[in-house]
PDB file of N, CA and C in Angstrom:
ATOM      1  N   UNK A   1      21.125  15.873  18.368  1.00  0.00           N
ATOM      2  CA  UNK A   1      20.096  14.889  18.601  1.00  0.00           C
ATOM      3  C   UNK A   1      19.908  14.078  17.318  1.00  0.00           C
ATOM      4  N   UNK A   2      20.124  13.139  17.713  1.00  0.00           N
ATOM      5  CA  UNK A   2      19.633  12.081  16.327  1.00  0.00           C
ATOM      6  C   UNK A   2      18.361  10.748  16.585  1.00  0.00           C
ATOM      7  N   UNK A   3      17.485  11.026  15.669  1.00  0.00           N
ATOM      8  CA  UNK A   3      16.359   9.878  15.386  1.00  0.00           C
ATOM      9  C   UNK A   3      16.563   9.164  14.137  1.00  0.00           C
ATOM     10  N   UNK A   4      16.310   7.982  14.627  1.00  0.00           N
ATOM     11  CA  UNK A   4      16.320   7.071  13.161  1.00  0.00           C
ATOM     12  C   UNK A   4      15.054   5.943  13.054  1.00  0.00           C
ATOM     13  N   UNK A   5      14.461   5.676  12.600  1.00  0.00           N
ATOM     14  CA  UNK A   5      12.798   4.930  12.271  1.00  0.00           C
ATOM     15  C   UNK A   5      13.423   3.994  11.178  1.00  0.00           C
ATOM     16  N   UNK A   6      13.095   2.508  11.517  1.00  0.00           N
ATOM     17  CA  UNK A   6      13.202   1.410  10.196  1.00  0.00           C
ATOM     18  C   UNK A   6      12.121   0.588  10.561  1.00  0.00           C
ATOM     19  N   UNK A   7      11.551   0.605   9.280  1.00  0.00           N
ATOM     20  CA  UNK A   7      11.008  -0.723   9.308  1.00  0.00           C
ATOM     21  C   UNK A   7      10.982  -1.700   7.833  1.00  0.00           C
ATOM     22  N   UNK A   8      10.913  -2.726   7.993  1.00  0.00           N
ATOM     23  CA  UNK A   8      11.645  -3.861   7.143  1.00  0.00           C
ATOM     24  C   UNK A   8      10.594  -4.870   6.959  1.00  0.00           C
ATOM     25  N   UNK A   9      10.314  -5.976   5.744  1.00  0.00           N
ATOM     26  CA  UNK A   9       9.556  -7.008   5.999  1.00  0.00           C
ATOM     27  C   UNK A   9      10.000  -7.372   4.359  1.00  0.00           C
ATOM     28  N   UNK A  10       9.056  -9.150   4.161  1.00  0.00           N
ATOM     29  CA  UNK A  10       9.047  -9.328   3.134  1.00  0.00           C
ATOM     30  C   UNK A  10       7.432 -10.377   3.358  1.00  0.00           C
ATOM     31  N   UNK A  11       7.635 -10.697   1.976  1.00  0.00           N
ATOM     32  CA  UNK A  11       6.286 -11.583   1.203  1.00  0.00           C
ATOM     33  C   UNK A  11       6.723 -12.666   0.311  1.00  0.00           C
ATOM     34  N   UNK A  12       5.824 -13.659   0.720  1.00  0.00           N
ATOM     35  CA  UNK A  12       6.915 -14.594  -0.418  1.00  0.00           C
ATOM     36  C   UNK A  12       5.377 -15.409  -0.760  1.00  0.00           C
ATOM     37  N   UNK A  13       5.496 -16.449  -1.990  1.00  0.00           N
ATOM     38  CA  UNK A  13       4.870 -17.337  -2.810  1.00  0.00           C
ATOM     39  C   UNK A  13       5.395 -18.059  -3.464  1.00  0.00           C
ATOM     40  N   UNK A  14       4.829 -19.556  -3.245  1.00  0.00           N
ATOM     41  CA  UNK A  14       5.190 -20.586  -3.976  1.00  0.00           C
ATOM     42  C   UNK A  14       4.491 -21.493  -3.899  1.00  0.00           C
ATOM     43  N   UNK A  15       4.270 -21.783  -5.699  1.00  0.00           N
ATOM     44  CA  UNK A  15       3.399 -22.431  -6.429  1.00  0.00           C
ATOM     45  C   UNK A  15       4.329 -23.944  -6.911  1.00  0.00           C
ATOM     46  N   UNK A  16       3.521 -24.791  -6.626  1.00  0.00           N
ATOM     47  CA  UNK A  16       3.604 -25.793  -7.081  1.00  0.00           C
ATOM     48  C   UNK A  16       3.044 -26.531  -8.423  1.00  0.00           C
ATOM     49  N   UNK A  17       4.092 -25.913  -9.500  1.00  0.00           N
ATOM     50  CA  UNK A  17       3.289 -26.175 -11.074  1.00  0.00           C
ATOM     51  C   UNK A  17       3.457 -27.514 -11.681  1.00  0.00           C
ATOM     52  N   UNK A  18       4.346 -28.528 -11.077  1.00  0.00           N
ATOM     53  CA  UNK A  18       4.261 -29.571 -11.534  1.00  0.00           C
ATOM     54  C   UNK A  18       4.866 -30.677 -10.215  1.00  0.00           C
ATOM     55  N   UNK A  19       4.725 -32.088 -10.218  1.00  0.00           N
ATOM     56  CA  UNK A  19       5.827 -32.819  -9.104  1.00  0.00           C
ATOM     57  C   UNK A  19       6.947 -32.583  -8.703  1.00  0.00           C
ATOM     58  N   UNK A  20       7.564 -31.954  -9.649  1.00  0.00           N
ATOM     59  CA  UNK A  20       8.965 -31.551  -9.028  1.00  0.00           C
ATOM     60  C   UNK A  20       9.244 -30.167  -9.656  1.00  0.00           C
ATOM     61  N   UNK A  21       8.358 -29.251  -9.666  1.00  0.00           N
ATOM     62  CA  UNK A  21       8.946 -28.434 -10.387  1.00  0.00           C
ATOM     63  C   UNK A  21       7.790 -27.145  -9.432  1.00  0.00           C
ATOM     64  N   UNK A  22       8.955 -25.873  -9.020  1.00  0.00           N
ATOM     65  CA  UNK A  22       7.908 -25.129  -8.234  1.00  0.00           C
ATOM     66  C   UNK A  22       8.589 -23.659  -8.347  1.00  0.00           C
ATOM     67  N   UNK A  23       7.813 -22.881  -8.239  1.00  0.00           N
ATOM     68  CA  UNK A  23       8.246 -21.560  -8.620  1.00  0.00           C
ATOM     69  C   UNK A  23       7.866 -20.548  -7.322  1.00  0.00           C
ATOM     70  N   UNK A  24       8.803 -19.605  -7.030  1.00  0.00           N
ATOM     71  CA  UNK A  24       8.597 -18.885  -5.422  1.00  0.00           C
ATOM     72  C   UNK A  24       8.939 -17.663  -5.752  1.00  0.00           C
ATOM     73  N   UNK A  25       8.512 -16.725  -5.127  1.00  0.00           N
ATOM     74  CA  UNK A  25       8.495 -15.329  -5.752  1.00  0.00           C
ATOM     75  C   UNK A  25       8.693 -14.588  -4.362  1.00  0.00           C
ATOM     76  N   UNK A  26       9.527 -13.631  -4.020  1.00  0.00           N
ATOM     77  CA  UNK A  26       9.697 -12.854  -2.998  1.00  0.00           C
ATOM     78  C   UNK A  26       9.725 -11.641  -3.334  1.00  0.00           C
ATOM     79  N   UNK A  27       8.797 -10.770  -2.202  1.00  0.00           N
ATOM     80  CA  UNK A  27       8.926  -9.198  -2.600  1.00  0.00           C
ATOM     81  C   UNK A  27       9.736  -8.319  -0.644  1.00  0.00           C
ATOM     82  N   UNK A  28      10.810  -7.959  -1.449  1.00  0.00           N
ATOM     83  CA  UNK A  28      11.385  -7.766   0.185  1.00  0.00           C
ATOM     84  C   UNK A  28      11.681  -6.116   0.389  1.00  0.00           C
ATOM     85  N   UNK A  29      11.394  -5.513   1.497  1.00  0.00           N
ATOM     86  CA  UNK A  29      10.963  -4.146   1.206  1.00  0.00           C
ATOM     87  C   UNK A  29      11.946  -3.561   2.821  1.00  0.00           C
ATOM     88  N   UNK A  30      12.359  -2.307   2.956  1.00  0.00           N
ATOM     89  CA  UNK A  30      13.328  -1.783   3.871  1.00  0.00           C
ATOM     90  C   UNK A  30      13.437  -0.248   3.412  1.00  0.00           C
ATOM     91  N   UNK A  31      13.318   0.050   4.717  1.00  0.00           N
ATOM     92  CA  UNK A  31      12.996   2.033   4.535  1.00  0.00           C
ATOM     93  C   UNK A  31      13.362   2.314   5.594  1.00  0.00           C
ATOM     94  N   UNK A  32      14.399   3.429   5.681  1.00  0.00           N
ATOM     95  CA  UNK A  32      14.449   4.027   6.856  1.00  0.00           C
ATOM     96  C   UNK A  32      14.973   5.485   6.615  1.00  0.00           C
ATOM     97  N   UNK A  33      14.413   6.317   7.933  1.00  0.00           N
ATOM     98  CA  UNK A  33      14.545   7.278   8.291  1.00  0.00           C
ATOM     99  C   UNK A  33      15.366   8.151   9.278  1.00  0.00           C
ATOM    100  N   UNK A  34      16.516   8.784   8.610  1.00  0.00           N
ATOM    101  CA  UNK A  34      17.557   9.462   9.952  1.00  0.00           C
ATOM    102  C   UNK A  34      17.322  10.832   9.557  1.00  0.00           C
ATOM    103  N   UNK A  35      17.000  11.386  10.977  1.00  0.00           N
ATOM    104  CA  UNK A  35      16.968  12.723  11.351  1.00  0.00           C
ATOM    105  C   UNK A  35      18.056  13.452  12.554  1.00  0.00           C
ATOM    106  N   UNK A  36      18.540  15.152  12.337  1.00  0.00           N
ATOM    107  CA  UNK A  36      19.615  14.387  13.089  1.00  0.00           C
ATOM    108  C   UNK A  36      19.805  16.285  13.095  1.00  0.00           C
ATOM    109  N   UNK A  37      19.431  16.855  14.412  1.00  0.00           N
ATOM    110  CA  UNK A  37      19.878  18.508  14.810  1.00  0.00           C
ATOM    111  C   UNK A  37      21.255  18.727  14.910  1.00  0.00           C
ATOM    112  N   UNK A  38      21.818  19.700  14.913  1.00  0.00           N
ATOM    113  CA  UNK A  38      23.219  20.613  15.218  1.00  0.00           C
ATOM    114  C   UNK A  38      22.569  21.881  15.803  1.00  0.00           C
ATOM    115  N   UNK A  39      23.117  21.889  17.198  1.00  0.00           N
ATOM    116  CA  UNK A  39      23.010  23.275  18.179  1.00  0.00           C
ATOM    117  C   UNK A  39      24.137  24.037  18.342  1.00  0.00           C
ATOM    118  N   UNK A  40      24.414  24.586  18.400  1.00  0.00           N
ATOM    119  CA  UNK A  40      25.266  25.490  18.986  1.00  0.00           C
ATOM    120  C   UNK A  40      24.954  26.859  19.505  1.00  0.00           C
ATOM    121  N   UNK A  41      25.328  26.752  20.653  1.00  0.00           N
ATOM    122  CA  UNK A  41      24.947  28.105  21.413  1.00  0.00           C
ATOM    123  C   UNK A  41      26.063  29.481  21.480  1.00  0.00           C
ATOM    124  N   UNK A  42      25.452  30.517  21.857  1.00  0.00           N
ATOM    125  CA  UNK A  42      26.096  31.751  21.660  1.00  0.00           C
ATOM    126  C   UNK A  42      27.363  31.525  23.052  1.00  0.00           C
ATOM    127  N   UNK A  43      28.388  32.242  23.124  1.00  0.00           N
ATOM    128  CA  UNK A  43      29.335  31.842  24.042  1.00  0.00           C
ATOM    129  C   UNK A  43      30.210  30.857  23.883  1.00  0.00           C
ATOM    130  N   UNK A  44      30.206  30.275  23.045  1.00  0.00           N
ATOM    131  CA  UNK A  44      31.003  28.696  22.875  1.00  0.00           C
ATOM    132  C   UNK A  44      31.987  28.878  22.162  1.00  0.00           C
ATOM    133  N   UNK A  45      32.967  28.153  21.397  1.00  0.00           N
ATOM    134  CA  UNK A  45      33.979  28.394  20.706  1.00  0.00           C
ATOM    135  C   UNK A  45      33.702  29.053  19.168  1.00  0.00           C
ATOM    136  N   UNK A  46      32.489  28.877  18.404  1.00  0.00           N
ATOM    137  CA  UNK A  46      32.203  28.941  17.550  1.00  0.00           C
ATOM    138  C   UNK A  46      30.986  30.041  17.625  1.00  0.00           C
ATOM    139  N   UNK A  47      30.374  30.306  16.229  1.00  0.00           N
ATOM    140  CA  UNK A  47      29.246  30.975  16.150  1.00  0.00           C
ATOM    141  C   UNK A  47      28.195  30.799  16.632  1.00  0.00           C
ATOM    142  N   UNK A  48      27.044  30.879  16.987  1.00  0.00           N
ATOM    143  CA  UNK A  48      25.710  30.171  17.668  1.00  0.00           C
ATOM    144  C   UNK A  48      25.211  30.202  15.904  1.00  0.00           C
ATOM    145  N   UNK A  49      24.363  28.728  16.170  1.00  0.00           N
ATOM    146  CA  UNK A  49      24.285  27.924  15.360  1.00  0.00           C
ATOM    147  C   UNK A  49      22.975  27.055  15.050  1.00  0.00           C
ATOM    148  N   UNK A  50      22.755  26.693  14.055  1.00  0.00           N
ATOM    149  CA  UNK A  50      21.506  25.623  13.958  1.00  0.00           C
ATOM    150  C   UNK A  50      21.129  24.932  12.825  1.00  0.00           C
ATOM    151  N   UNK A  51      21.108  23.425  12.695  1.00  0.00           N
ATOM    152  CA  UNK A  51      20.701  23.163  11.694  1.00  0.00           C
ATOM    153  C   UNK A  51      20.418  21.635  11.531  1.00  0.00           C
ATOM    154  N   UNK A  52      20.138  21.420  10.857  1.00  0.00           N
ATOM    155  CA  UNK A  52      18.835  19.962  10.916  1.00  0.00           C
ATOM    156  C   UNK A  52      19.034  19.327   9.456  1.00  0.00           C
ATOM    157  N   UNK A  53      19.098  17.594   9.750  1.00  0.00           N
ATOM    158  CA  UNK A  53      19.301  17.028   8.392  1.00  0.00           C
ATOM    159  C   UNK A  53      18.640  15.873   8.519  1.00  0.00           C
ATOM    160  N   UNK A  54      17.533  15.471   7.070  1.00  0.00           N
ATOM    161  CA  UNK A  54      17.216  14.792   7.193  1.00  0.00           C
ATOM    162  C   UNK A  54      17.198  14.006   5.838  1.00  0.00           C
ATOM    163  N   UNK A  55      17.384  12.079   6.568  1.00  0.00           N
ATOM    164  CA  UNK A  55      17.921  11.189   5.139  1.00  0.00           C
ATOM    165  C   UNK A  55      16.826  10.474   5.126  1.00  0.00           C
ATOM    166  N   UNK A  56      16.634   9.847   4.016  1.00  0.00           N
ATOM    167  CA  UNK A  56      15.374   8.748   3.427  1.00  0.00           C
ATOM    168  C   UNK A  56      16.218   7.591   2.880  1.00  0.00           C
ATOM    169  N   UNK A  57      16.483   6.199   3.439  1.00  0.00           N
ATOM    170  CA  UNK A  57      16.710   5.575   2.667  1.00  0.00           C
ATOM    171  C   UNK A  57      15.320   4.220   2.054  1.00  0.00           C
ATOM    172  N   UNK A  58      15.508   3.833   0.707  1.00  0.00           N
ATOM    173  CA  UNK A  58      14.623   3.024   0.525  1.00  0.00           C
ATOM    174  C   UNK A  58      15.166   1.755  -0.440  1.00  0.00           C
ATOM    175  N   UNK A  59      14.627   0.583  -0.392  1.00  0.00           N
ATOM    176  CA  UNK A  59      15.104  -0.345  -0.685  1.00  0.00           C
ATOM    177  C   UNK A  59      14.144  -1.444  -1.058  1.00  0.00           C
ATOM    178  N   UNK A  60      13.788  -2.226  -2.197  1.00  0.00           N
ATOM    179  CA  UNK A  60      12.637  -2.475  -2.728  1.00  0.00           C
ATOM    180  C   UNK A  60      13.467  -3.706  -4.088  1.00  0.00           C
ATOM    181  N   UNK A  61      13.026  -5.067  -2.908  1.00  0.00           N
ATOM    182  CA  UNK A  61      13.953  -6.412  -3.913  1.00  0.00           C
ATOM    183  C   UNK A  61      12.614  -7.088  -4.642  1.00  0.00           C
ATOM    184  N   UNK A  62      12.555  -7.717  -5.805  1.00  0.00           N
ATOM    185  CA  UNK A  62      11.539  -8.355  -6.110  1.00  0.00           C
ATOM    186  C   UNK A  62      12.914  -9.735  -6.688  1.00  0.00           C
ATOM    187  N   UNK A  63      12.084 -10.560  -6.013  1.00  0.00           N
ATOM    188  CA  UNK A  63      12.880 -11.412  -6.513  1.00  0.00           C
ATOM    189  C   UNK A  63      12.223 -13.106  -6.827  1.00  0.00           C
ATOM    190  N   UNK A  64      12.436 -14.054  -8.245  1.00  0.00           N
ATOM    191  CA  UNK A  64      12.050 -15.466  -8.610  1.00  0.00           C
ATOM    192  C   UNK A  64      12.783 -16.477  -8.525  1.00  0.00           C
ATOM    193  N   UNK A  65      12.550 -17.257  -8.174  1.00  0.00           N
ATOM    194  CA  UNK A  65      13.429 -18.468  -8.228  1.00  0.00           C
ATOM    195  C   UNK A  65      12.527 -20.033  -8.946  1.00  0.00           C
ATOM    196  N   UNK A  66      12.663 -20.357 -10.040  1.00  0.00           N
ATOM    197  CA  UNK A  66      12.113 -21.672 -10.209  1.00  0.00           C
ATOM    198  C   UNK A  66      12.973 -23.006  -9.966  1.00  0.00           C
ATOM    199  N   UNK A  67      12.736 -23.578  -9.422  1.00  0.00           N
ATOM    200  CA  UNK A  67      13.325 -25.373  -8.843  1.00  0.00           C
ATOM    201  C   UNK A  67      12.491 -26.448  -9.419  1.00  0.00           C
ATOM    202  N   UNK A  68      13.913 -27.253  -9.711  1.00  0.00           N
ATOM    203  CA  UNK A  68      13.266 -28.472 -10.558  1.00  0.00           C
ATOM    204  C   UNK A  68      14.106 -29.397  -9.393  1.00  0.00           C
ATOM    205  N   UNK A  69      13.516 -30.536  -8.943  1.00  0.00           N
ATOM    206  CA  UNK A  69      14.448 -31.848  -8.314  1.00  0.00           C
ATOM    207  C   UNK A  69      13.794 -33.278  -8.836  1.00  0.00           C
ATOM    208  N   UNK A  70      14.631 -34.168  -8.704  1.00  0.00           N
ATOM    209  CA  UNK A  70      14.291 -35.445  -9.316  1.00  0.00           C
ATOM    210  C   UNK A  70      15.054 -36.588  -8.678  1.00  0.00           C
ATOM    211  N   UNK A  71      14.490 -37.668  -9.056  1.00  0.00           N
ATOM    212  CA  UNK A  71      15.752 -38.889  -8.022  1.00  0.00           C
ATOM    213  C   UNK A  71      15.391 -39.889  -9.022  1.00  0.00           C
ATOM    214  N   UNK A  72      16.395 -40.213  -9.537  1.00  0.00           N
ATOM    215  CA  UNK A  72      16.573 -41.602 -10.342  1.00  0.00           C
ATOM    216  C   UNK A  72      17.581 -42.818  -9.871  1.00  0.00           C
ATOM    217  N   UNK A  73      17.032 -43.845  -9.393  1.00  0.00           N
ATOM    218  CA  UNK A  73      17.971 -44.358  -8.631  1.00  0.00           C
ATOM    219  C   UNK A  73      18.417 -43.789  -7.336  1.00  0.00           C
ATOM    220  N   UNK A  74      20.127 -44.257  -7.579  1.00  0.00           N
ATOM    221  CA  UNK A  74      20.691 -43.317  -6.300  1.00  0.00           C
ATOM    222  C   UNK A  74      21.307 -42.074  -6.688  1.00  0.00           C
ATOM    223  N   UNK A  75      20.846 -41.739  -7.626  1.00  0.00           N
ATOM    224  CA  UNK A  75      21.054 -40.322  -8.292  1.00  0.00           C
ATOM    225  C   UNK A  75      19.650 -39.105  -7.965  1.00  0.00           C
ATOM    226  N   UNK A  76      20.196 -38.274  -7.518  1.00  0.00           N
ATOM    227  CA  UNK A  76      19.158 -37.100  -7.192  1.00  0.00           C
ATOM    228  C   UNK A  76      19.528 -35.711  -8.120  1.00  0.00           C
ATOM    229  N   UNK A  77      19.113 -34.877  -8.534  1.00  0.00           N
ATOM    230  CA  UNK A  77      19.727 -33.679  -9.040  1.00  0.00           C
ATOM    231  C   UNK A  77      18.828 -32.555  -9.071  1.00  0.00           C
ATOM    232  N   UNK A  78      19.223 -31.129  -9.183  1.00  0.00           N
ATOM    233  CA  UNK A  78      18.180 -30.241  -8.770  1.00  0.00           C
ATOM    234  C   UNK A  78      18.970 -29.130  -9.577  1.00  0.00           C
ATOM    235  N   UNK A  79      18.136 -28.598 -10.129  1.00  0.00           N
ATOM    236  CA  UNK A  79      18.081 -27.581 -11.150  1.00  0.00           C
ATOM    237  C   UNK A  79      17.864 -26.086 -10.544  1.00  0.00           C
ATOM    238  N   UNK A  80      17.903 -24.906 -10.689  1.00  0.00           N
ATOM    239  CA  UNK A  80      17.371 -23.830 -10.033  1.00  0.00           C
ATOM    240  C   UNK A  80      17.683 -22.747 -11.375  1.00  0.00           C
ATOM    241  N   UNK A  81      16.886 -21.452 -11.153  1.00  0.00           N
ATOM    242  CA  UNK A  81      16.766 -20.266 -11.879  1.00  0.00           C
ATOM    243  C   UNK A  81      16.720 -19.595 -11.403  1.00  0.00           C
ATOM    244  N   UNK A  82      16.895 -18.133 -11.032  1.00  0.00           N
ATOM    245  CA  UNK A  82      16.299 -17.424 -10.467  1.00  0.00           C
ATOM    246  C   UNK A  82      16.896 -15.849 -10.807  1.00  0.00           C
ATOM    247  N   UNK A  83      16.350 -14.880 -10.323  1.00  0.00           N
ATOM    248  CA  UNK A  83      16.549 -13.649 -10.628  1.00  0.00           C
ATOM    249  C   UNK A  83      16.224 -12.652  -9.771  1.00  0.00           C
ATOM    250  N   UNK A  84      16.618 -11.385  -9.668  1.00  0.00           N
ATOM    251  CA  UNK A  84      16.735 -10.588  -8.927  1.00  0.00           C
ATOM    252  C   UNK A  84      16.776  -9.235  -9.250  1.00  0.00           C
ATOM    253  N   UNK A  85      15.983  -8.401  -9.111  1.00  0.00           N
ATOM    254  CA  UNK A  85      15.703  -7.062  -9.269  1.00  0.00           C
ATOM    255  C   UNK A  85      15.956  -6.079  -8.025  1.00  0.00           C
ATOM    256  N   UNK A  86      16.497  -5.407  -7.990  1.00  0.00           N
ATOM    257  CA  UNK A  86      16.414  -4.087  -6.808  1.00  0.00           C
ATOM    258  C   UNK A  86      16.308  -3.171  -6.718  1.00  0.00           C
ATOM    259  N   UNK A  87      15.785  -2.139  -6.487  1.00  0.00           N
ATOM    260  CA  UNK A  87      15.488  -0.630  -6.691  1.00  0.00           C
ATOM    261  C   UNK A  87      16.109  -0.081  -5.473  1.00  0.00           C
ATOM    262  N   UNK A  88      16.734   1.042  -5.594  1.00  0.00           N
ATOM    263  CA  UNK A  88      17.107   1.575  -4.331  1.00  0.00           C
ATOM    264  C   UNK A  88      16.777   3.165  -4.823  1.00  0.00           C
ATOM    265  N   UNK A  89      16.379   4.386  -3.444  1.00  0.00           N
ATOM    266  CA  UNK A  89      16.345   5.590  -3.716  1.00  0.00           C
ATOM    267  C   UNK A  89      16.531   5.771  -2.304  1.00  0.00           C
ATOM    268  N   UNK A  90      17.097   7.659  -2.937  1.00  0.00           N
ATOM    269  CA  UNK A  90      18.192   7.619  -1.308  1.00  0.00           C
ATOM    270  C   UNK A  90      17.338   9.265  -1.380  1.00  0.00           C
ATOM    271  N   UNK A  91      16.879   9.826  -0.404  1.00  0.00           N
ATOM    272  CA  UNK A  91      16.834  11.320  -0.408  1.00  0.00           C
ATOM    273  C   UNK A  91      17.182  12.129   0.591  1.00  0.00           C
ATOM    274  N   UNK A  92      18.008  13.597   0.493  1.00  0.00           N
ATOM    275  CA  UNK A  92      18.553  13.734   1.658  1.00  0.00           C
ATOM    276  C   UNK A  92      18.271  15.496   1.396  1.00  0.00           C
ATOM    277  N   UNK A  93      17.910  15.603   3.073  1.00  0.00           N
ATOM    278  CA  UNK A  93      17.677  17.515   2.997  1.00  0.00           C
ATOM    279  C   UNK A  93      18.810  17.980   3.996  1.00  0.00           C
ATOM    280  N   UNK A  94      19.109  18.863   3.745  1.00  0.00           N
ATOM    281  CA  UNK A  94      20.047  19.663   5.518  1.00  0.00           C
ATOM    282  C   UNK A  94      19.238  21.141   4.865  1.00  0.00           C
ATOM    283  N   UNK A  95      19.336  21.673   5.691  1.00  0.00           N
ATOM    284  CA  UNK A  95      19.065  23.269   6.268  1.00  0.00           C
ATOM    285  C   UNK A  95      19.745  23.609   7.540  1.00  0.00           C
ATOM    286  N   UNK A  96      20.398  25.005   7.400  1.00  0.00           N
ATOM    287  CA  UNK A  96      21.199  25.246   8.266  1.00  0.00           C
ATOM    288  C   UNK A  96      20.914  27.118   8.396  1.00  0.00           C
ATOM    289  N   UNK A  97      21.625  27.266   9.589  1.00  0.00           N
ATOM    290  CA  UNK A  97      21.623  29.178   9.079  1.00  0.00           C
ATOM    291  C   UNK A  97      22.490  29.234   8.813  1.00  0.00           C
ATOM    292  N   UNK A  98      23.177  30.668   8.192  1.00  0.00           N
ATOM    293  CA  UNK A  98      24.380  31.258   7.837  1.00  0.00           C
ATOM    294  C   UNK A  98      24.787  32.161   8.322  1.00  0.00           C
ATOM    295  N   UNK A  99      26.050  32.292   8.526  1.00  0.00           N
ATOM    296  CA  UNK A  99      26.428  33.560   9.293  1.00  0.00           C
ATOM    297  C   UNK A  99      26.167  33.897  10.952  1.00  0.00           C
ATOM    298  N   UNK A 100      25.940  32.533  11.542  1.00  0.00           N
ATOM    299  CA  UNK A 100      25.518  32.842  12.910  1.00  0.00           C
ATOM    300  C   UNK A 100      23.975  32.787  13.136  1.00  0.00           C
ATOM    301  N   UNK A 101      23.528  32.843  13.983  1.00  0.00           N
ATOM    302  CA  UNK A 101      22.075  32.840  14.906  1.00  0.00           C
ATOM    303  C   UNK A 101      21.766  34.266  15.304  1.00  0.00           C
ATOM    304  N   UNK A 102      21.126  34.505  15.028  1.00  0.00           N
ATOM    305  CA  UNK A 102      20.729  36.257  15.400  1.00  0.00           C
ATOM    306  C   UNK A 102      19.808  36.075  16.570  1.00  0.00           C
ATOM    307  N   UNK A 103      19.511  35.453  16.894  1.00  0.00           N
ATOM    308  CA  UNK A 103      18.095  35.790  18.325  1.00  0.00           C
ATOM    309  C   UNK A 103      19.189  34.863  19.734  1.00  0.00           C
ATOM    310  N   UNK A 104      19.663  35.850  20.211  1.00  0.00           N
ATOM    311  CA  UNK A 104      20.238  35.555  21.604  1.00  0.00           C
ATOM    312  C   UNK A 104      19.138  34.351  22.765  1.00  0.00           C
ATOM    313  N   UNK A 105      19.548  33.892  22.864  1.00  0.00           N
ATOM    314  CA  UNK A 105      18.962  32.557  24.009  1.00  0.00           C
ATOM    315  C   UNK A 105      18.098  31.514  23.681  1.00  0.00           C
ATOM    316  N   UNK A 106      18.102  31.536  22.078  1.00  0.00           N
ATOM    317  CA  UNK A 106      17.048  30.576  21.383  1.00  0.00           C
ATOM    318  C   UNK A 106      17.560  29.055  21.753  1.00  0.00           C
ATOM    319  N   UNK A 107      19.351  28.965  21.496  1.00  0.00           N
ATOM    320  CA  UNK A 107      19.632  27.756  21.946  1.00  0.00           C
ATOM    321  C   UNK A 107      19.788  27.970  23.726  1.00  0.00           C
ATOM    322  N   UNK A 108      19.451  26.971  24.216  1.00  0.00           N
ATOM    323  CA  UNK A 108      19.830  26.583  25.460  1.00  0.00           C
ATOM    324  C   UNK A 108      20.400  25.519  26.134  1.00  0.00           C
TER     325      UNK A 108
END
């Protein structure tokens, strides 16, 4: 059996510090969750069995951009900056038994 849960979004801002000149800031965020059983029952090709794993992923952008544009004549030109930060963290569990399942009819 496997479950998996995401949810995702971002935030953004931008300031207008001069006529042509503006600065925007994004914070963009993503997490998700996989969970995920192993059964195995007594009788089958293998040992009777059990065990369960579960992952965390996370993901966390902060990111700036400043823009400059201008028009002189029939000349236009546009400047940009920007930067980018990311954090990522990953966490992961399994648990399992060993050696087989000792309680007869637990899986079904």
């Amino acid at each position: 059996m496997l479950n998996e849960d995401r949810i995702y979004g971002d935030v953004s801002l931008t300031l207008n510090l001069a006529k042509n000149l503006k600065l925007q800031g994004f914070i963009r965020n993503d997490v998700k969750t996989t969970s995920s059983e192993r059964r195995f029952t007594e009788g089958g090709l293998g040992v009777a069995s059990y065990g369960y794993d579960d992952f965390l992923e996370k993901e966390l952008n902060f990111e700036g951009l400043l823009s400059y544009n201008n028009r002189v004549g029939l000349l236009s030109y546009d400047f940009n900056l920007g930067a980018n930060v990311r954090k990522d963290d990953d966490e992961f569990a399994r648990a399992s038994t060993v050696g087989g399942l000792a309680i007869p009819g637990f899986i079904t």
